[in-house]
PDB file of N, CA and C in Angstrom:
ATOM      1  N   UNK A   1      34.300  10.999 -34.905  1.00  0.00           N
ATOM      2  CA  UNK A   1      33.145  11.532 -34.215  1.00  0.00           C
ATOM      3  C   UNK A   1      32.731  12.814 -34.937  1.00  0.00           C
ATOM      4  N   UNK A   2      31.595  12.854 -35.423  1.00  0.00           N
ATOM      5  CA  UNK A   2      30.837  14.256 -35.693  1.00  0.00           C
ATOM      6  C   UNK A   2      31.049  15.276 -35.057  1.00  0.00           C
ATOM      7  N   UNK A   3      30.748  16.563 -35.569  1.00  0.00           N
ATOM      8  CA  UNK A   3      30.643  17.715 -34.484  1.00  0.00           C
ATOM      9  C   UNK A   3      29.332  17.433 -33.880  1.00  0.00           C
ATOM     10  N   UNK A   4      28.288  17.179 -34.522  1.00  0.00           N
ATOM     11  CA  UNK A   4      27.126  16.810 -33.512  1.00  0.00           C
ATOM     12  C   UNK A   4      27.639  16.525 -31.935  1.00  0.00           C
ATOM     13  N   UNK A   5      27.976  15.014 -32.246  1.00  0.00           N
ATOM     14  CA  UNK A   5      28.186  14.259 -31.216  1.00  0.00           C
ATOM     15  C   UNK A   5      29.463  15.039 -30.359  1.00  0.00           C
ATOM     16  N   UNK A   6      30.470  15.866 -30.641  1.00  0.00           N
ATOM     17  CA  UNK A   6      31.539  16.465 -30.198  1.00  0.00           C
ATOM     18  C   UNK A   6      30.901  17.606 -29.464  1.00  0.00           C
ATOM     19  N   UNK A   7      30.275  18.287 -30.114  1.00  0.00           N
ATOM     20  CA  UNK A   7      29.367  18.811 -28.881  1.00  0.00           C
ATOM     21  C   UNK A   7      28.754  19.049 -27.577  1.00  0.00           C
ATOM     22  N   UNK A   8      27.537  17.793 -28.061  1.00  0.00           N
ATOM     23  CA  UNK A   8      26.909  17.251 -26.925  1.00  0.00           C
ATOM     24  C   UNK A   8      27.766  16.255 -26.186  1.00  0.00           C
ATOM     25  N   UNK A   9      29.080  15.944 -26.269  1.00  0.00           N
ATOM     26  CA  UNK A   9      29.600  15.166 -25.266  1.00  0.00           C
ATOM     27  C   UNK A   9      30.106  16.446 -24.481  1.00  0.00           C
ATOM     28  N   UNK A  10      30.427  18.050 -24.596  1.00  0.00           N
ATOM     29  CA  UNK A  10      31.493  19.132 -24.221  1.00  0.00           C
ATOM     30  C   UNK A  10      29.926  19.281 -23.769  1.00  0.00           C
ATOM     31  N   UNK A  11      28.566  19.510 -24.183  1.00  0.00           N
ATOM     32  CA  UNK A  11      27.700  19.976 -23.237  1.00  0.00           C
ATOM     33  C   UNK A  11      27.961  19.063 -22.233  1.00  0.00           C
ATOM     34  N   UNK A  12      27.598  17.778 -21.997  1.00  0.00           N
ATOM     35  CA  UNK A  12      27.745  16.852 -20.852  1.00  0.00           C
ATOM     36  C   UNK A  12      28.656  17.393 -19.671  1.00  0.00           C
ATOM     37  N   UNK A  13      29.936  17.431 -20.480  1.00  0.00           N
ATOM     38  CA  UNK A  13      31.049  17.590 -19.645  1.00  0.00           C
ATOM     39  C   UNK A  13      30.798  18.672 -18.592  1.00  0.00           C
ATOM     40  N   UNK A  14      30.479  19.882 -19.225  1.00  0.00           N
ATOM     41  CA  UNK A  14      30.244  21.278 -18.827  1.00  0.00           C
ATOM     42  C   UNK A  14      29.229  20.768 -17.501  1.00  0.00           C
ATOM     43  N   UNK A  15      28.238  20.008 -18.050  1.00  0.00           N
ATOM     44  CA  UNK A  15      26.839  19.569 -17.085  1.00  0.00           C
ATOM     45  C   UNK A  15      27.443  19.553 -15.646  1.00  0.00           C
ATOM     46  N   UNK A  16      28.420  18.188 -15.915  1.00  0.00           N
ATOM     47  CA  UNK A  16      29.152  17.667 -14.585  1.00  0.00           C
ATOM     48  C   UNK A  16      30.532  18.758 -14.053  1.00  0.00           C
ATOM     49  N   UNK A  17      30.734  19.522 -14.999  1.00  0.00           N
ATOM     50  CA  UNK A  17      31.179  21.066 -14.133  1.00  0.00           C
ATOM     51  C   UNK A  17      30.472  21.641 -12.816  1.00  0.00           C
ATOM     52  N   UNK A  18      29.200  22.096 -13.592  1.00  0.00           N
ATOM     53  CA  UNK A  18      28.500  22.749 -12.871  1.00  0.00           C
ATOM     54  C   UNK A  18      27.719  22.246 -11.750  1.00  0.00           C
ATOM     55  N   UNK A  19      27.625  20.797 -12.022  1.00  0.00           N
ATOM     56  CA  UNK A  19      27.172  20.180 -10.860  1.00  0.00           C
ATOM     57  C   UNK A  19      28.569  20.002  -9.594  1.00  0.00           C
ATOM     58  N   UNK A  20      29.441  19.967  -9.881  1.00  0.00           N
ATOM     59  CA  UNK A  20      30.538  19.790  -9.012  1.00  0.00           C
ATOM     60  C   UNK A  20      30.814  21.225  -8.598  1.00  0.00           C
ATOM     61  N   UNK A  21      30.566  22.379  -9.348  1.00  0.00           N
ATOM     62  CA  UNK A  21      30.589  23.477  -8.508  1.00  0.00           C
ATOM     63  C   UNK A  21      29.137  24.167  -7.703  1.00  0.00           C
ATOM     64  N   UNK A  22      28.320  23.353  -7.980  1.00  0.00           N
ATOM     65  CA  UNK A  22      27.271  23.564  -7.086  1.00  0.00           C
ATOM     66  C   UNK A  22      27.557  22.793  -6.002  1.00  0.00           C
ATOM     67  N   UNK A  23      27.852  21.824  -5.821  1.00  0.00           N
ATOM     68  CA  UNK A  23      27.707  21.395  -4.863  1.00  0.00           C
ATOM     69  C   UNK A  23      28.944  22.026  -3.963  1.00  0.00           C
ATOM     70  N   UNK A  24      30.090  22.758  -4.279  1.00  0.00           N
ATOM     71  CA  UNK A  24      31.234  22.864  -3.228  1.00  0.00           C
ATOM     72  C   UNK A  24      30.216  24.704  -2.797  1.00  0.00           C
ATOM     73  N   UNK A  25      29.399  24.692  -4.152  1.00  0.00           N
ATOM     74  CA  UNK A  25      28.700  26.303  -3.507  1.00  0.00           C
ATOM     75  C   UNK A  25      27.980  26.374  -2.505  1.00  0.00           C
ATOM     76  N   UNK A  26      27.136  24.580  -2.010  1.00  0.00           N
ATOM     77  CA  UNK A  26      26.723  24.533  -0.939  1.00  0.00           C
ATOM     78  C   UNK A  26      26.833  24.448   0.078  1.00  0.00           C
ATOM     79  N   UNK A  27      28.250  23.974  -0.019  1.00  0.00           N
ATOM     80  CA  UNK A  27      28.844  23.195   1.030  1.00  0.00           C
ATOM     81  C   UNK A  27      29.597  24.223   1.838  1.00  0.00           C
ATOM     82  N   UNK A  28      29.774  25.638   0.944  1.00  0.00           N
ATOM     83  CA  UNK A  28      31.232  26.658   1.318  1.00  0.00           C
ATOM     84  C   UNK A  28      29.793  27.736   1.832  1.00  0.00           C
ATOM     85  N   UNK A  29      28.841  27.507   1.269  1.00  0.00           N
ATOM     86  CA  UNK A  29      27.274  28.370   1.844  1.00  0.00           C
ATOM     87  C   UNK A  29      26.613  28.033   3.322  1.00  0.00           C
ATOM     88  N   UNK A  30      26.943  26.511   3.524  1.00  0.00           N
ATOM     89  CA  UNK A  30      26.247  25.777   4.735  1.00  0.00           C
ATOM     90  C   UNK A  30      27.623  26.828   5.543  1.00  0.00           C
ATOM     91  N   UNK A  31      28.757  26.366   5.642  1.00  0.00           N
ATOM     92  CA  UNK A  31      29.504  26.718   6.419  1.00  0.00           C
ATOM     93  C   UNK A  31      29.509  28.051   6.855  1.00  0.00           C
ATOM     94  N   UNK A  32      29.432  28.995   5.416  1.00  0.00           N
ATOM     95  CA  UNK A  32      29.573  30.318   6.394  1.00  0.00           C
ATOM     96  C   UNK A  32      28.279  30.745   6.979  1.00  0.00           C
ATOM     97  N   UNK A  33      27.016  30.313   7.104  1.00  0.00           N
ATOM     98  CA  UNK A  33      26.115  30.617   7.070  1.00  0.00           C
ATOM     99  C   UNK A  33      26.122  30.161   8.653  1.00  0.00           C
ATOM    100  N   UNK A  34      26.798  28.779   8.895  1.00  0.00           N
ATOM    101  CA  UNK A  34      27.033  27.990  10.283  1.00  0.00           C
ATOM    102  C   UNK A  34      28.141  29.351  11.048  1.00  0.00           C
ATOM    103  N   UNK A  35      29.107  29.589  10.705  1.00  0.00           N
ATOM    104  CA  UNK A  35      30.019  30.500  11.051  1.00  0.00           C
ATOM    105  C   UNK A  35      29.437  32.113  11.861  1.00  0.00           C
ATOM    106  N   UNK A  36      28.682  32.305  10.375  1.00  0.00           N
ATOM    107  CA  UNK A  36      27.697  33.698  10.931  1.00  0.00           C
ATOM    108  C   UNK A  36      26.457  33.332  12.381  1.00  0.00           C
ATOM    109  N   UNK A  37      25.839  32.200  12.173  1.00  0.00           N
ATOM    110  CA  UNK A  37      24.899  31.593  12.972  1.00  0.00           C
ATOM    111  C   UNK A  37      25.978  31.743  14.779  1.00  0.00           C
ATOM    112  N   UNK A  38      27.090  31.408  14.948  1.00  0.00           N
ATOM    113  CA  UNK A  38      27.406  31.028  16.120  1.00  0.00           C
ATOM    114  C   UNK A  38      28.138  32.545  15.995  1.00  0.00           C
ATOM    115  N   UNK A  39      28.198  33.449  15.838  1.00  0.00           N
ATOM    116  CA  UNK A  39      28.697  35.100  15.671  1.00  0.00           C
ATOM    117  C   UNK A  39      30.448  34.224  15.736  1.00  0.00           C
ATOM    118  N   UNK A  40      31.278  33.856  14.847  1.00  0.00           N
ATOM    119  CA  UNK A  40      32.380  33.726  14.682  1.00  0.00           C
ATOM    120  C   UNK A  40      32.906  34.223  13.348  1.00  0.00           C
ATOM    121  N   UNK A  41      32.722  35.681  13.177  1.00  0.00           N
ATOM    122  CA  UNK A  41      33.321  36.052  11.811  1.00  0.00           C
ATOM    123  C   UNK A  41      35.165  36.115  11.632  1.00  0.00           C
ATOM    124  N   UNK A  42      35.324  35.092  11.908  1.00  0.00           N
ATOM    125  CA  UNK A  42      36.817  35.469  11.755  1.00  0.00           C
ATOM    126  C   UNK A  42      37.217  35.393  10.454  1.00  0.00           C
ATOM    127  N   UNK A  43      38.540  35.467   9.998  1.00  0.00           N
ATOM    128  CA  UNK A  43      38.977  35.321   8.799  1.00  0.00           C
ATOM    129  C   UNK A  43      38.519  34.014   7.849  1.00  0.00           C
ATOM    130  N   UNK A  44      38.289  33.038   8.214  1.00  0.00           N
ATOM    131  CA  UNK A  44      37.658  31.959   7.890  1.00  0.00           C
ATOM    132  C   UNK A  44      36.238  32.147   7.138  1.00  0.00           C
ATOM    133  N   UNK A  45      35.695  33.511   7.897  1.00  0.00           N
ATOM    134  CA  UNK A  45      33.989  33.940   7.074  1.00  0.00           C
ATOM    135  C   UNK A  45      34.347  34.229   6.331  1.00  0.00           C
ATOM    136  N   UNK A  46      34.900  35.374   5.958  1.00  0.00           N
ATOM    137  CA  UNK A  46      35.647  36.308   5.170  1.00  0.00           C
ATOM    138  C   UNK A  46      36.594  35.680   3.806  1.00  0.00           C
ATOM    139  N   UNK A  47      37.232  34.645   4.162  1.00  0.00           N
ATOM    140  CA  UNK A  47      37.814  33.659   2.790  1.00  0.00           C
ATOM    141  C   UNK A  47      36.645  33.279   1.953  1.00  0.00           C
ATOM    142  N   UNK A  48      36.040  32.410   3.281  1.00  0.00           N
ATOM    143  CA  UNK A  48      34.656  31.748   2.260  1.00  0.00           C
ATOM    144  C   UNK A  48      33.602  32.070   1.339  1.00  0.00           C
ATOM    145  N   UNK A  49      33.718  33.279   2.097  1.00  0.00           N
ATOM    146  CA  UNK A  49      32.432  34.535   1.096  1.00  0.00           C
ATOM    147  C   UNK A  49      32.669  34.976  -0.037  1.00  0.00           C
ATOM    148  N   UNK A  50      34.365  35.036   0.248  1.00  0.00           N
ATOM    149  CA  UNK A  50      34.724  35.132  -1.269  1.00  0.00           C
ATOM    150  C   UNK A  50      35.252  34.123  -2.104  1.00  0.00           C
ATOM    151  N   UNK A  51      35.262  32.917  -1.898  1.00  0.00           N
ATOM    152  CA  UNK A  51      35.311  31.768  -2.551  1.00  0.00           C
ATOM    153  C   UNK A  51      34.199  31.866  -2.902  1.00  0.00           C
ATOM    154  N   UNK A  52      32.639  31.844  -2.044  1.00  0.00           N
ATOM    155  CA  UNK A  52      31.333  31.923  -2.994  1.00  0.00           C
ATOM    156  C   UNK A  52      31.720  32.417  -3.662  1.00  0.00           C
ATOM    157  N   UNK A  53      31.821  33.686  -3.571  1.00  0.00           N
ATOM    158  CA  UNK A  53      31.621  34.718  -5.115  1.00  0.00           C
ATOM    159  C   UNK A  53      32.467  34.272  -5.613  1.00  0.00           C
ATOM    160  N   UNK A  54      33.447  33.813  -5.821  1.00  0.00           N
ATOM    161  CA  UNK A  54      34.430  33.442  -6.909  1.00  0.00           C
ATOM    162  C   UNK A  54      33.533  32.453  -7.580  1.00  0.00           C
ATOM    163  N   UNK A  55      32.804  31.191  -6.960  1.00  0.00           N
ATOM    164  CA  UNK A  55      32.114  30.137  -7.591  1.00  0.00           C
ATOM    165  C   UNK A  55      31.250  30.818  -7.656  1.00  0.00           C
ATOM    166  N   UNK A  56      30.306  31.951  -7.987  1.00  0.00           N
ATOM    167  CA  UNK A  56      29.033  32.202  -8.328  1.00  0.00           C
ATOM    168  C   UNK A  56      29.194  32.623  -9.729  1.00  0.00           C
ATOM    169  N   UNK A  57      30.941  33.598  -9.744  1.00  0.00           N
ATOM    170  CA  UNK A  57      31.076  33.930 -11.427  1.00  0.00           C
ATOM    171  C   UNK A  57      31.638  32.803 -12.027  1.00  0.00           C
ATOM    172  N   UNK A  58      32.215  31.800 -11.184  1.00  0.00           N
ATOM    173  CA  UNK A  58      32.422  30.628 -12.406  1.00  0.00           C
ATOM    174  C   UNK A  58      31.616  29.939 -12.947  1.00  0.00           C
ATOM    175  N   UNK A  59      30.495  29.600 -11.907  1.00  0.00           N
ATOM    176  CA  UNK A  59      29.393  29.094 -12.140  1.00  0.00           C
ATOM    177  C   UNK A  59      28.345  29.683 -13.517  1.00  0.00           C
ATOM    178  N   UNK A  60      28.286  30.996 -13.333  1.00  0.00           N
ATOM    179  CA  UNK A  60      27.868  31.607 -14.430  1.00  0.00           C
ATOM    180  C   UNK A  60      28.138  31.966 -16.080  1.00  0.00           C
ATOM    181  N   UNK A  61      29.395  31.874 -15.461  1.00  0.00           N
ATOM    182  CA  UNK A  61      30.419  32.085 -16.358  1.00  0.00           C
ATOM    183  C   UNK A  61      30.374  30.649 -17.285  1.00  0.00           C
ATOM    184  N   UNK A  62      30.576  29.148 -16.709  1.00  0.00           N
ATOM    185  CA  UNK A  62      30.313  28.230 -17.710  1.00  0.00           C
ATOM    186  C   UNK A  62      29.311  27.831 -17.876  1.00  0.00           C
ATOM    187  N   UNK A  63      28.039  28.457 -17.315  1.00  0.00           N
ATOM    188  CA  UNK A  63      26.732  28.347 -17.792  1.00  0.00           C
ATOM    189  C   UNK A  63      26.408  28.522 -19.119  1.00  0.00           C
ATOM    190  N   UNK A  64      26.979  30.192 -19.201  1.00  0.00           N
ATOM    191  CA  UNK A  64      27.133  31.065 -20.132  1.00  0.00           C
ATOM    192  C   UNK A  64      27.422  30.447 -21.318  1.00  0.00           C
ATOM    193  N   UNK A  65      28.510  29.703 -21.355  1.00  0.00           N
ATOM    194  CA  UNK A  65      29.216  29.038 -22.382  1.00  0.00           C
ATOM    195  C   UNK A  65      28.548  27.955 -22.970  1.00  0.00           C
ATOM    196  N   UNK A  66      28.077  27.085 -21.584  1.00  0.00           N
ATOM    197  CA  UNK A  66      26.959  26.087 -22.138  1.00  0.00           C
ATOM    198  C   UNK A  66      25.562  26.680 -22.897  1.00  0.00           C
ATOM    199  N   UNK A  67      25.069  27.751 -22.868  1.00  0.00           N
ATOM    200  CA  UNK A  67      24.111  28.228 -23.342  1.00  0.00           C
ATOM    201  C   UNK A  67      24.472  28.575 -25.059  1.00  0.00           C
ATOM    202  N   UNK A  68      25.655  28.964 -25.441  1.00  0.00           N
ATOM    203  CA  UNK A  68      26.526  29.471 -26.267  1.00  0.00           C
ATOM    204  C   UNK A  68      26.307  28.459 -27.510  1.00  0.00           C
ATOM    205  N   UNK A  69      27.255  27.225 -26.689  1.00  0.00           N
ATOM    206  CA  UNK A  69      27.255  26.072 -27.248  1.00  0.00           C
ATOM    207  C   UNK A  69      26.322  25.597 -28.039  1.00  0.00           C
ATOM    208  N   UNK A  70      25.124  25.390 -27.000  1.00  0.00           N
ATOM    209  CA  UNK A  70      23.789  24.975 -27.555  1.00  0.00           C
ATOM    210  C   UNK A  70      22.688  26.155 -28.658  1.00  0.00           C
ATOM    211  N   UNK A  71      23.061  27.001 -28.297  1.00  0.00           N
ATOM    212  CA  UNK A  71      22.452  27.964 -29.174  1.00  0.00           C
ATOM    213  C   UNK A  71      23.431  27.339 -30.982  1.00  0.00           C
ATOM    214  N   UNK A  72      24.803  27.506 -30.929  1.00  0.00           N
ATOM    215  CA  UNK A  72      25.305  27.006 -31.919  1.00  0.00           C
ATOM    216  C   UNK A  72      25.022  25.897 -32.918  1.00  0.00           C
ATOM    217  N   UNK A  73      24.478  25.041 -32.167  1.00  0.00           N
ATOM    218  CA  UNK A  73      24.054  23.284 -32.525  1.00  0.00           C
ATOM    219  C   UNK A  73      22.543  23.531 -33.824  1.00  0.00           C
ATOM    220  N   UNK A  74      21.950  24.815 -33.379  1.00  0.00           N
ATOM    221  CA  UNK A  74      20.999  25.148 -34.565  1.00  0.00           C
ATOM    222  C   UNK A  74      21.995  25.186 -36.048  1.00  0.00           C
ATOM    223  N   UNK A  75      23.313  25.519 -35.811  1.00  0.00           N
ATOM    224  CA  UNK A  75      24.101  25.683 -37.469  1.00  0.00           C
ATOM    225  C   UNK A  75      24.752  24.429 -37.617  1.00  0.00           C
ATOM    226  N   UNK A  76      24.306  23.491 -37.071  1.00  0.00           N
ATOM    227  CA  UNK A  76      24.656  22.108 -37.612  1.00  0.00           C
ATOM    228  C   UNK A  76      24.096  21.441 -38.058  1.00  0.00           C
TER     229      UNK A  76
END
């Protein structure tokens, strides 16, 4: 396999990263958002909020990389 093609299969991959951490970002967003809605901030808000933020810098974070990547593919 080429680096071309070695590449764009690691962009792909990355793709279906970020789609799998979007979606647990929505899912951990619906909830605390449900949590705050019924005034139940217990420790349970408080984990989740920071699980977002944990998935907001991962999220970014292999964005980042995917952007990296593809900027690179011009020296091939």
């Amino acid at each position: 396999m080429g680096k071309l093609d070695e590449k764009r299969e690691f962009i792909g991959a990355l793709k279906v990263y970020l789609g799998f951490i979007l979606a647990i970002m929505l899912s951990v967003g619906a909830g605390i958002s449900s949590l705050f809605l019924k005034e139940e901030t217990s420790i349970l808000f408080y984990i989740g909020s920071f699980v977002l933020l944990l998935l907001f810098v991962v999220f970014f974070t292999i964005a980042n990389k995917m952007h990296k990547v593809i900027k690179s593919l011009k020296d091939l």
